[in-house]
N, C-alpha and C. Protein backbone atom coordinates (compact mmCIF):
# COMPACT_ATOMS: atom_id res chain seq x y z
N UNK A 1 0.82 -1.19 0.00
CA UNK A 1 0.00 0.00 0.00
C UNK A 1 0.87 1.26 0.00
N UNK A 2 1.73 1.40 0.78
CA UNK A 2 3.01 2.37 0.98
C UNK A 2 3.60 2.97 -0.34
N UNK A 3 3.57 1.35 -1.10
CA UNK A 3 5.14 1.59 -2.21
C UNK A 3 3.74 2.21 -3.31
N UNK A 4 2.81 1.66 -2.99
CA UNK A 4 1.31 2.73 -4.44
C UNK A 4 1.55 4.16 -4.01
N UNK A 5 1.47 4.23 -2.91
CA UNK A 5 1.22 5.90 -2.22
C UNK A 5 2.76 6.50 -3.11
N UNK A 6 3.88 6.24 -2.68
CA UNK A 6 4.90 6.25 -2.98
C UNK A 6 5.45 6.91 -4.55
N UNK A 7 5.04 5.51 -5.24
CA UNK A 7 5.19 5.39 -6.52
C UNK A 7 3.75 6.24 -7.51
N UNK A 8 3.11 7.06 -6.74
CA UNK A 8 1.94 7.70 -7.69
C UNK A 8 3.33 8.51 -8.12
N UNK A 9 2.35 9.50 -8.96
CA UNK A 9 3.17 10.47 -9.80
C UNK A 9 3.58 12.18 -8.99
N UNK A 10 2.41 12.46 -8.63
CA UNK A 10 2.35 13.55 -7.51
C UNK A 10 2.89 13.65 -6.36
N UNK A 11 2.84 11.97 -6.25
CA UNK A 11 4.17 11.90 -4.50
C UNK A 11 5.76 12.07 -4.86
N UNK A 12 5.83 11.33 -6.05
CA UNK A 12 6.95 11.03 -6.80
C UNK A 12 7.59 12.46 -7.04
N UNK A 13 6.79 13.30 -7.88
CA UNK A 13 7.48 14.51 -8.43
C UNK A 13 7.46 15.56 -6.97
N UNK A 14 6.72 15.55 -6.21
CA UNK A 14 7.39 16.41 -4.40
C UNK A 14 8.70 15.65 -3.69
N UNK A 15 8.65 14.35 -3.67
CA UNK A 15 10.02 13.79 -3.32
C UNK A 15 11.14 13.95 -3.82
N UNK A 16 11.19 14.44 -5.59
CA UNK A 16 12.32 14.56 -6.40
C UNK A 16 12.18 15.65 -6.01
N UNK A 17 11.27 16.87 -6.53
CA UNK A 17 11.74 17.98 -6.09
C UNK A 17 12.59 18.69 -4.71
N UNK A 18 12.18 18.08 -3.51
CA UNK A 18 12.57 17.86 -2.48
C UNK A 18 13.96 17.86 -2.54
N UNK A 19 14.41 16.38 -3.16
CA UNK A 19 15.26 15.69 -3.21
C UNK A 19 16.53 17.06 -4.06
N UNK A 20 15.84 17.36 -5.05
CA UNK A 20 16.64 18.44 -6.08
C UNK A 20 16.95 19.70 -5.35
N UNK A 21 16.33 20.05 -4.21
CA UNK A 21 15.84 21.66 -3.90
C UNK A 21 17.35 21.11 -2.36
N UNK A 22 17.26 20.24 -2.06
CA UNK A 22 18.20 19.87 -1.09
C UNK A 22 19.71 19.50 -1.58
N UNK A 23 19.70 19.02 -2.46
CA UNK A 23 21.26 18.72 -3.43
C UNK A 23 21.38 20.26 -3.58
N UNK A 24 20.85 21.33 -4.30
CA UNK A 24 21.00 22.76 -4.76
C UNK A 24 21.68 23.81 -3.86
N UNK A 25 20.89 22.91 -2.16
CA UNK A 25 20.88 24.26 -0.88
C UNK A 25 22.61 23.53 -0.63
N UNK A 26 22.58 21.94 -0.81
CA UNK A 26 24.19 21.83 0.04
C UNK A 26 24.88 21.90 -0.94
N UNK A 27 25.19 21.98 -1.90
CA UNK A 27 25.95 22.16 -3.35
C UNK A 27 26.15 23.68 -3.03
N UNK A 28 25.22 24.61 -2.98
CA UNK A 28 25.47 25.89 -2.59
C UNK A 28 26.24 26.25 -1.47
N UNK A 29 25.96 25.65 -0.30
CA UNK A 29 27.02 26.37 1.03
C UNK A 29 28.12 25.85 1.03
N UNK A 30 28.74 24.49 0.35
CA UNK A 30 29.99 23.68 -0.27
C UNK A 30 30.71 24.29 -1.38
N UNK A 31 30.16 25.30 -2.19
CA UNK A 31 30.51 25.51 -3.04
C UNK A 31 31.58 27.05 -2.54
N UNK A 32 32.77 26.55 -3.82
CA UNK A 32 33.84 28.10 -3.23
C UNK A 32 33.14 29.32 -3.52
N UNK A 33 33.52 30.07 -2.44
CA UNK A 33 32.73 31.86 -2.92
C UNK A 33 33.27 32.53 -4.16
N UNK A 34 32.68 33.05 -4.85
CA UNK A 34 32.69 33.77 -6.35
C UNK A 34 33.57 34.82 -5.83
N UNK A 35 34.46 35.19 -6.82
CA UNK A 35 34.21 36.92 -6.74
C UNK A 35 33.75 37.97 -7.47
N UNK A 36 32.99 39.51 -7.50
CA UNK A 36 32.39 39.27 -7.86
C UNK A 36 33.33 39.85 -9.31
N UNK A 37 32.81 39.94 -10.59
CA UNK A 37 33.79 40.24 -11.55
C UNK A 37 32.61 41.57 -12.55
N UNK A 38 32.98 42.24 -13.14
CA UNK A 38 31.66 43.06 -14.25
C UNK A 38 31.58 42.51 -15.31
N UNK A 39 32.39 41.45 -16.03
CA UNK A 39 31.92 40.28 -16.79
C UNK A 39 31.35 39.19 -16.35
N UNK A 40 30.76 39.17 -15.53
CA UNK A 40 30.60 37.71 -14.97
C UNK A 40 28.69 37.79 -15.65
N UNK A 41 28.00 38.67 -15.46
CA UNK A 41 26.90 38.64 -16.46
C UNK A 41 26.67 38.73 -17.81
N UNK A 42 27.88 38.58 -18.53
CA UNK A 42 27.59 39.12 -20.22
C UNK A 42 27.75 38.22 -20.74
N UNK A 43 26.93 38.07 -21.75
CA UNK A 43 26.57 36.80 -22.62
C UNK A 43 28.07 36.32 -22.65
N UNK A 44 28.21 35.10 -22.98
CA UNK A 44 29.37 34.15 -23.54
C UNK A 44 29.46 33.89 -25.22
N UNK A 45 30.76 34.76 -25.66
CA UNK A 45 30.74 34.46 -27.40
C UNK A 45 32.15 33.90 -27.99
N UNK A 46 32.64 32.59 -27.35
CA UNK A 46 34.08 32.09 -27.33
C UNK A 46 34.82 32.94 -27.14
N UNK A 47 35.08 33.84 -25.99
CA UNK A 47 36.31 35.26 -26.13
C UNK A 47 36.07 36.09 -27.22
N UNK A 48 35.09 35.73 -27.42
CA UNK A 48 35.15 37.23 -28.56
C UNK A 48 34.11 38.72 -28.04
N UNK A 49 34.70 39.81 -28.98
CA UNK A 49 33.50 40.84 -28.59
C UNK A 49 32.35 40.65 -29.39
N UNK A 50 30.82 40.69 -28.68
CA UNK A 50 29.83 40.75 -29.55
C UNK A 50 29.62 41.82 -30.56
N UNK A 51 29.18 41.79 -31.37
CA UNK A 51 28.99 42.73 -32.27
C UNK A 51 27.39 43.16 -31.74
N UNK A 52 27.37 44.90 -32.21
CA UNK A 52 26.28 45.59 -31.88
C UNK A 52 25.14 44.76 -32.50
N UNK A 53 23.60 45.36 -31.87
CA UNK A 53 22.83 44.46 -31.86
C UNK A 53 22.24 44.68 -32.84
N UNK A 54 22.77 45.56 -33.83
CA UNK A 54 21.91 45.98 -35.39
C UNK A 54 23.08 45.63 -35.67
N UNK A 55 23.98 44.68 -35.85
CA UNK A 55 24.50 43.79 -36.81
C UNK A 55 24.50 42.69 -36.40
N UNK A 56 24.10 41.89 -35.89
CA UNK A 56 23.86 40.68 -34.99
C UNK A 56 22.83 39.95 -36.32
N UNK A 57 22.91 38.42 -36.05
CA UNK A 57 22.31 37.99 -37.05
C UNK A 57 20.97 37.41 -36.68
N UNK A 58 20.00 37.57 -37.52
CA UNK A 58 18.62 37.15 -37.09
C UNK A 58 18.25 36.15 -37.37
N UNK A 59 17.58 35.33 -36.77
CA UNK A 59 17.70 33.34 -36.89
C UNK A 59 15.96 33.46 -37.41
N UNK A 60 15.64 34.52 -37.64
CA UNK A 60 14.19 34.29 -38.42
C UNK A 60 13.44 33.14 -39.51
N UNK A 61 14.71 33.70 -40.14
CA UNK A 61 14.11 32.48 -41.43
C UNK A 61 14.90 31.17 -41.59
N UNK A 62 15.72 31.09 -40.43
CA UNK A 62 16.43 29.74 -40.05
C UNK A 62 15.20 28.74 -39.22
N UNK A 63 14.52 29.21 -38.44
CA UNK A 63 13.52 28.74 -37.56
C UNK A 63 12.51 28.59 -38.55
N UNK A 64 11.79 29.59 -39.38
CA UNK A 64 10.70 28.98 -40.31
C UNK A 64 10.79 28.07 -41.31
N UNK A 65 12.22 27.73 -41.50
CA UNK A 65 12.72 26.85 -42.52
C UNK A 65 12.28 25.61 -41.70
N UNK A 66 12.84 25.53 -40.57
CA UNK A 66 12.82 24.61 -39.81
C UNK A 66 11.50 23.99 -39.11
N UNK A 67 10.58 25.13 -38.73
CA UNK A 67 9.47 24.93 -38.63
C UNK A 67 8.62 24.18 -40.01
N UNK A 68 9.05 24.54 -40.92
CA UNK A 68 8.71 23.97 -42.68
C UNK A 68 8.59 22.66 -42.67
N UNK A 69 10.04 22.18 -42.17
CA UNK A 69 10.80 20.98 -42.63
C UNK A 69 10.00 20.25 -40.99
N UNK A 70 9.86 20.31 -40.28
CA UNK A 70 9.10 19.40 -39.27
C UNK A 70 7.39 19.67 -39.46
N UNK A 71 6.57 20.20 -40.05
CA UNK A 71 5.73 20.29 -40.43
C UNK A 71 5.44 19.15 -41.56
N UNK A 72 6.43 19.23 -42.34
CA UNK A 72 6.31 18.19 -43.60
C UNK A 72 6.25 17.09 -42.87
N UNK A 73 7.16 16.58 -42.46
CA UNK A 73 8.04 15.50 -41.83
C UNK A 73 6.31 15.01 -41.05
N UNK A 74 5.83 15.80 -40.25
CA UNK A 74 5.00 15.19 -39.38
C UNK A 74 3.66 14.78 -40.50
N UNK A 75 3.53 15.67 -41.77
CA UNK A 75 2.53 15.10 -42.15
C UNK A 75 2.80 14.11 -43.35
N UNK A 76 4.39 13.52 -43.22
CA UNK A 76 4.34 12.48 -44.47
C UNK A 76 4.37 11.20 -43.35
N UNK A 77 4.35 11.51 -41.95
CA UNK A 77 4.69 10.33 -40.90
C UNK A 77 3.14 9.97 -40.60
N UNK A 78 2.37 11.10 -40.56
CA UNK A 78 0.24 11.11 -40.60
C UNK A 78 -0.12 10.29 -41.35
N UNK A 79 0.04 10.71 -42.98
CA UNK A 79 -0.18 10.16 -44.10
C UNK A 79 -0.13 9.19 -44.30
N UNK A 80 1.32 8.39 -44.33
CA UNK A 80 1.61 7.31 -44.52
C UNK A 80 0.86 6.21 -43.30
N UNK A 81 0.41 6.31 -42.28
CA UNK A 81 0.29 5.35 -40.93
C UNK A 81 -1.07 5.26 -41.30
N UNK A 82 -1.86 5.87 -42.55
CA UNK A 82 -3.21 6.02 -42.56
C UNK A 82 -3.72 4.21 -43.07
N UNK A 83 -4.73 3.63 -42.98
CA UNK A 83 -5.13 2.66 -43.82
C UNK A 83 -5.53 3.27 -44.71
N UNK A 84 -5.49 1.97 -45.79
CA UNK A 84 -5.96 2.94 -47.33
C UNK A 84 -7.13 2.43 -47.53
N UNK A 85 -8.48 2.96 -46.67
CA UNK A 85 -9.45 2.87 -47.32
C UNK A 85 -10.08 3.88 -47.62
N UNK A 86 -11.08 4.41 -48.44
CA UNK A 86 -11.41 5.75 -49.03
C UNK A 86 -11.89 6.72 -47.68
N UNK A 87 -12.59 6.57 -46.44
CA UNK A 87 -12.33 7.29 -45.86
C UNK A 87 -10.86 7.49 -45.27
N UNK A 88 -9.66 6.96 -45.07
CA UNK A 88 -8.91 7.69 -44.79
C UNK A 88 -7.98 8.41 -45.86
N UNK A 89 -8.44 8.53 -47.20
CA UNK A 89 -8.06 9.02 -48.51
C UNK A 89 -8.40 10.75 -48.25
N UNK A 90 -9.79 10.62 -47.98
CA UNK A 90 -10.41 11.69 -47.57
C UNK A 90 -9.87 12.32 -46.33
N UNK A 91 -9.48 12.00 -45.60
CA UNK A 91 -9.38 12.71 -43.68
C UNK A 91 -7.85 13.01 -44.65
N UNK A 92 -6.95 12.50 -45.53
CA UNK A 92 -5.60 12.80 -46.12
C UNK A 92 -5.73 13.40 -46.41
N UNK A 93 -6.92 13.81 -47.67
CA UNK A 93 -6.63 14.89 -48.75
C UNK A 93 -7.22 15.91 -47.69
N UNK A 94 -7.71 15.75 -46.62
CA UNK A 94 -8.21 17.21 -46.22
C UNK A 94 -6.87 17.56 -45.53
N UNK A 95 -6.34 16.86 -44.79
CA UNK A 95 -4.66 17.02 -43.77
C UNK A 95 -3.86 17.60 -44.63
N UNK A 96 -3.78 17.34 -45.73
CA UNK A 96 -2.69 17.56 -46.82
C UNK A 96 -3.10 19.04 -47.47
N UNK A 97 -4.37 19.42 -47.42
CA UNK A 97 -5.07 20.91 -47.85
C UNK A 97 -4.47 21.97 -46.68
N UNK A 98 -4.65 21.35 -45.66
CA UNK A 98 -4.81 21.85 -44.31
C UNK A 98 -2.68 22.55 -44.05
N UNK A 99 -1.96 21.22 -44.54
CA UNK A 99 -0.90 21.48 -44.42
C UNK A 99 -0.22 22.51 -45.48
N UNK A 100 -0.58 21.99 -46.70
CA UNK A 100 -0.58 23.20 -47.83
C UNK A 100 -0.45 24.58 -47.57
N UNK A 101 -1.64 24.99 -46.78
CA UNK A 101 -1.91 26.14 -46.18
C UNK A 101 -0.84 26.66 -45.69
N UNK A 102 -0.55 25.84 -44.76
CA UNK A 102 0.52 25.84 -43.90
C UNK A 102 1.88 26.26 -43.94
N UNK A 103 2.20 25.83 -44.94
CA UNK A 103 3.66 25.65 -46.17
C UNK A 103 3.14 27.23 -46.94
N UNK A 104 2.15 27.10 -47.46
CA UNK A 104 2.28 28.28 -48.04
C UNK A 104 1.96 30.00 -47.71
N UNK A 105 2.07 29.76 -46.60
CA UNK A 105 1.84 30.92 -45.76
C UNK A 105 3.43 31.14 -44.70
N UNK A 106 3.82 29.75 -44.36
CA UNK A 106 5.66 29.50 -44.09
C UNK A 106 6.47 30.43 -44.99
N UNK A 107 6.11 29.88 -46.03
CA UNK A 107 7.41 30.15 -47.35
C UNK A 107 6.74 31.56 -48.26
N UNK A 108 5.86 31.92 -48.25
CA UNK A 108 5.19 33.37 -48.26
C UNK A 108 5.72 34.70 -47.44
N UNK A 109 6.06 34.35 -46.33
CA UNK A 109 6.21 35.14 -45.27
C UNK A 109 7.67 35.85 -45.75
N UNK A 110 7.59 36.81 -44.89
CA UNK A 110 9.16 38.08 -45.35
C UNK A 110 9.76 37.01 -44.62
N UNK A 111 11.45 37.08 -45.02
CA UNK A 111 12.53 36.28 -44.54
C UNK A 111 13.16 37.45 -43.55
C-alpha cells in the first residue's frame, strides 16, 4: 500500500523535487565563494567581442525553414500510418489541404 502511495506520480514529483531543492541548498554552502567580476553577467561568445545588436544575425528564417521541414516531416509520418481505405483518402486529402496552407503561408512570409 506504501510503495502505491509512494510510486503515484504527484508523490513522486514532491520527493524529487525535495530531493533536487536539497542537493541545490548543500551544493550551494559547499561551493567556493565567487568573486564578484563586471563580466561575470555578459553573454558568452568564445572570447570574442559581440557585435552591436543591429549587426547581430537574425535566426528568423532559419527557424521557419525549420518549422517547414518538421511540419512536412509530421505530415508524411500522418499520411503514410493512414489505412488505405477511401475514408482515410479523404481525412488525407483534407490534412494535406490543411498542411498546404501551412507551407504556403511558411514560405510566403518576409525572410
Amino acid at each position: 500500500m506504501i510503495e502505491r502511495i509512494l510510486l503515484s506520480p504527484p508523490v513522486a514529483l514532491c520527493l524529487f523535487l525535495g530531493l533536487a531543492y536539497a542537493v541545490y541548498r548543500l551544493s550551494g554552502m559547499i561551493a567556493a565563494p565567487g568573486q564578484e567580476h563586471p563580466g561575470k553577467c555578459l553573454p558568452y561568445a568564445c572570447g570574442e567581442d559581440l557585435l552591436p545588436p543591429e549587426v547581430q544575425l537574425a535566426y528568423h528564417a532559419f527557424f521557419r525553414l525549420a518549422l517547414l521541414f518538421g511540419i512536412l516531416h509530421m505530415a508524411a509520418l500522418v499520411v503514410s500510418t493512414l489505412p488505405p481505405d477511401v475514408t482515410s483518402r479523404r481525412t488525407a486529402t483534407a490534412y494535406l489541404a490543411g498542411i498546404g496552407v501551412s507551407v504556403f503561408v511558411l514560405a510566403k512570409g518576409r525572410t
